[in-house]
Protein backbone atom coordinates (compact mmCIF):
# COMPACT_ATOMS: atom_id res chain seq x y z
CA UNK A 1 20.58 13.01 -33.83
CA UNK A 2 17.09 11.73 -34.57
CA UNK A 3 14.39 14.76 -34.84
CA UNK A 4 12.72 16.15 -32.08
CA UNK A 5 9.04 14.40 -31.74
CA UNK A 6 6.33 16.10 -29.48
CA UNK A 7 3.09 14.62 -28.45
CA UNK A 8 0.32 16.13 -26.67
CA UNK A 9 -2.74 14.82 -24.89
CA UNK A 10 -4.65 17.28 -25.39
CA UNK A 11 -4.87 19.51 -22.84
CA UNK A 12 -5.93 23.21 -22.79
CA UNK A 13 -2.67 23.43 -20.34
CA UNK A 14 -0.24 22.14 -22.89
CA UNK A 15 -0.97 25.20 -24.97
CA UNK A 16 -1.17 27.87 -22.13
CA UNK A 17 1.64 26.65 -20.42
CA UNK A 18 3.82 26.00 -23.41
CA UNK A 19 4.40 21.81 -22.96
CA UNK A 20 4.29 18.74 -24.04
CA UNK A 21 2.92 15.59 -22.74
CA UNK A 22 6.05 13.72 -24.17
CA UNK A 23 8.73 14.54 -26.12
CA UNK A 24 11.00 11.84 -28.33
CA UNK A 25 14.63 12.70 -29.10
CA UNK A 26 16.45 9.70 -30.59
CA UNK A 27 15.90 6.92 -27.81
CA UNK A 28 14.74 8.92 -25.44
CA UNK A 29 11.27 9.67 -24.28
CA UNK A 30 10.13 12.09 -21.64
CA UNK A 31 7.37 12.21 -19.89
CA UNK A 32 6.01 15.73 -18.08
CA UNK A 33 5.04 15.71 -14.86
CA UNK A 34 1.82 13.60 -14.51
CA UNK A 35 -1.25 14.25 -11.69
CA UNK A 36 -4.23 12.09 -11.29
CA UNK A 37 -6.50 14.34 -13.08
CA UNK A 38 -9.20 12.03 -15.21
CA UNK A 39 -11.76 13.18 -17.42
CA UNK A 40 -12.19 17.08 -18.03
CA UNK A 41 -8.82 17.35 -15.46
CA UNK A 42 -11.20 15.95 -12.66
CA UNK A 43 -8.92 14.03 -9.58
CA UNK A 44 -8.92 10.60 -9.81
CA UNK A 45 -8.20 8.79 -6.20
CA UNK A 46 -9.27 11.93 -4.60
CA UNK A 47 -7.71 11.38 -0.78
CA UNK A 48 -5.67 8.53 -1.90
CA UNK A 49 -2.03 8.95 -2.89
CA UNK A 50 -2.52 4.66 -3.31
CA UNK A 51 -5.00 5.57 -6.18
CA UNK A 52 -3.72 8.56 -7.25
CA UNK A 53 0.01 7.13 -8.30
CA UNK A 54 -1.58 3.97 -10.16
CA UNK A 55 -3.77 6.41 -11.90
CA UNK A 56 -0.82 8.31 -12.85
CA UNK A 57 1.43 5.56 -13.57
CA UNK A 58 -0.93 4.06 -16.00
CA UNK A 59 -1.16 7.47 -17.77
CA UNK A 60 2.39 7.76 -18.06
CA UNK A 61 2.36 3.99 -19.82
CA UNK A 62 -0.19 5.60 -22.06
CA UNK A 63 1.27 8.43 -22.84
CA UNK A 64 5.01 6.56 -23.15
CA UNK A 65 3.42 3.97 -25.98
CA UNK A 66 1.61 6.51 -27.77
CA UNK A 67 5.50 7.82 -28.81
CA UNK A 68 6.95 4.23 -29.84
CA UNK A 69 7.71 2.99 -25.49
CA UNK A 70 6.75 0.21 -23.01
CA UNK A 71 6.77 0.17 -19.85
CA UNK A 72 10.04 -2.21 -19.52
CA UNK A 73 11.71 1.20 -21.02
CA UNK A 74 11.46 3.67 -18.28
CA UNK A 75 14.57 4.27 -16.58
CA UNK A 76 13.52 6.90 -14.10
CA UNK A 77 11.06 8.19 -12.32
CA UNK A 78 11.19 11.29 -10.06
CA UNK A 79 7.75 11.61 -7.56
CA UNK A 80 7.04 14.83 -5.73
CA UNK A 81 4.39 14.35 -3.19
CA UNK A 82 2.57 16.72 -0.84
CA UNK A 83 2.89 14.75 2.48
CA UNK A 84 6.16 12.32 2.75
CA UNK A 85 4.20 10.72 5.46
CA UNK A 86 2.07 9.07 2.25
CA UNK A 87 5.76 7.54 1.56
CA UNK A 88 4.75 4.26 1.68
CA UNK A 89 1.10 3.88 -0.19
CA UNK A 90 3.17 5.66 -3.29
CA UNK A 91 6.10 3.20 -2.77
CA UNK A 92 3.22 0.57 -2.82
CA UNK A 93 1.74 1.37 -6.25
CA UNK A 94 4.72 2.28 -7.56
CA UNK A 95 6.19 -0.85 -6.31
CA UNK A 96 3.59 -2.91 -8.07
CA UNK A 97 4.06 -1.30 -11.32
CA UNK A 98 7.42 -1.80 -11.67
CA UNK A 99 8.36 -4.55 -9.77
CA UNK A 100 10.20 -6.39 -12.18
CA UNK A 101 11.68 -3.07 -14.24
CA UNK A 102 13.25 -1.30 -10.98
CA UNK A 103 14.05 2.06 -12.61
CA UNK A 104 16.29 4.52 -10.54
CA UNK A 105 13.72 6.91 -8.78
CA UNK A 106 13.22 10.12 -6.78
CA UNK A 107 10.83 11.04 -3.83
CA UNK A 108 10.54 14.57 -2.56
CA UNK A 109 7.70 16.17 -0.65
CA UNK A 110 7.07 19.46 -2.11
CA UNK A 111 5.37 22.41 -0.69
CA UNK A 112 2.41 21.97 -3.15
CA UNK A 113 1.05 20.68 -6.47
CA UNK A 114 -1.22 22.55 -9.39
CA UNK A 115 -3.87 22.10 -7.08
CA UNK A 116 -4.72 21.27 -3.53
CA UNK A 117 -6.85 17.51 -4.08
CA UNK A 118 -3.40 16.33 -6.24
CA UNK A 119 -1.49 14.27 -3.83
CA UNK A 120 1.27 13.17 -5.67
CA UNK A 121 2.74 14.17 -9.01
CA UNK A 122 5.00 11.74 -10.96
CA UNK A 123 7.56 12.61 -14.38
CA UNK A 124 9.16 9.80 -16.17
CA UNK A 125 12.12 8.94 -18.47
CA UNK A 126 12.78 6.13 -20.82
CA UNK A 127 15.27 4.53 -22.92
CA UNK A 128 14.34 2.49 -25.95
């Protein structure tokens, strides 16, 4: 079994919280939950789940290639989102992204996210 790689983003939560932005293990590469927070954690798409999930999608790419991955590597994708109602803006973006990669995927509408202007939160798993 290849050694345990983590990579951060930098953060303050990763620290506090006790996480990593991705972690490597062999082949496979996780990535932690994602939200559209830009620049010092400020939303991004702010009333938008549209926005918001190709914001976060994008940072997951980011984050993904940063530990050796592309974006043809993700096998899953699990989406929690505060109003299932918004079901079909996030199956837009997300539809876009990976239109030609279909990975398996999860939607659930959760109760809440970190904080109230998040709309959708997004975690992601990949196979090299």
């Amino acid at each position: 079994m290849e050694k345990r790689r983590n990579y951060a983003s930098g953060s303050v939560w990763e620290d506090y919280v006790g996480y990593s932005r991705v972690v490597k293990v062999g082949n496979v590469i996780e990535v932690a939950g994602t939200v559209a927070a830009g620049a010092g954690g400020k939303v991004v798409g702010e009333n938008s789940p549209y926005e918001q999930t190709k914001f976060i999608l994008k940072k997951i790419t980011d984050s993904l290639e940063k530990a050796g991955g592309k974006t043809k590597d993700i096998i899953r994708t699990r989406m929690y989102v505060t109003d299932i109602s918004n079901w079909e803006a996030i199956g837009q973006a997300h539809g876009e992204f990976f239109s030609d990669i279909k990975p398996v995927t999860t939607m659930v509408e959760v109760k809440a996210l970190i904080a109230p202007e998040f709309l959708v939160e997004i975690e992601a798993t990949a196979l090299l």
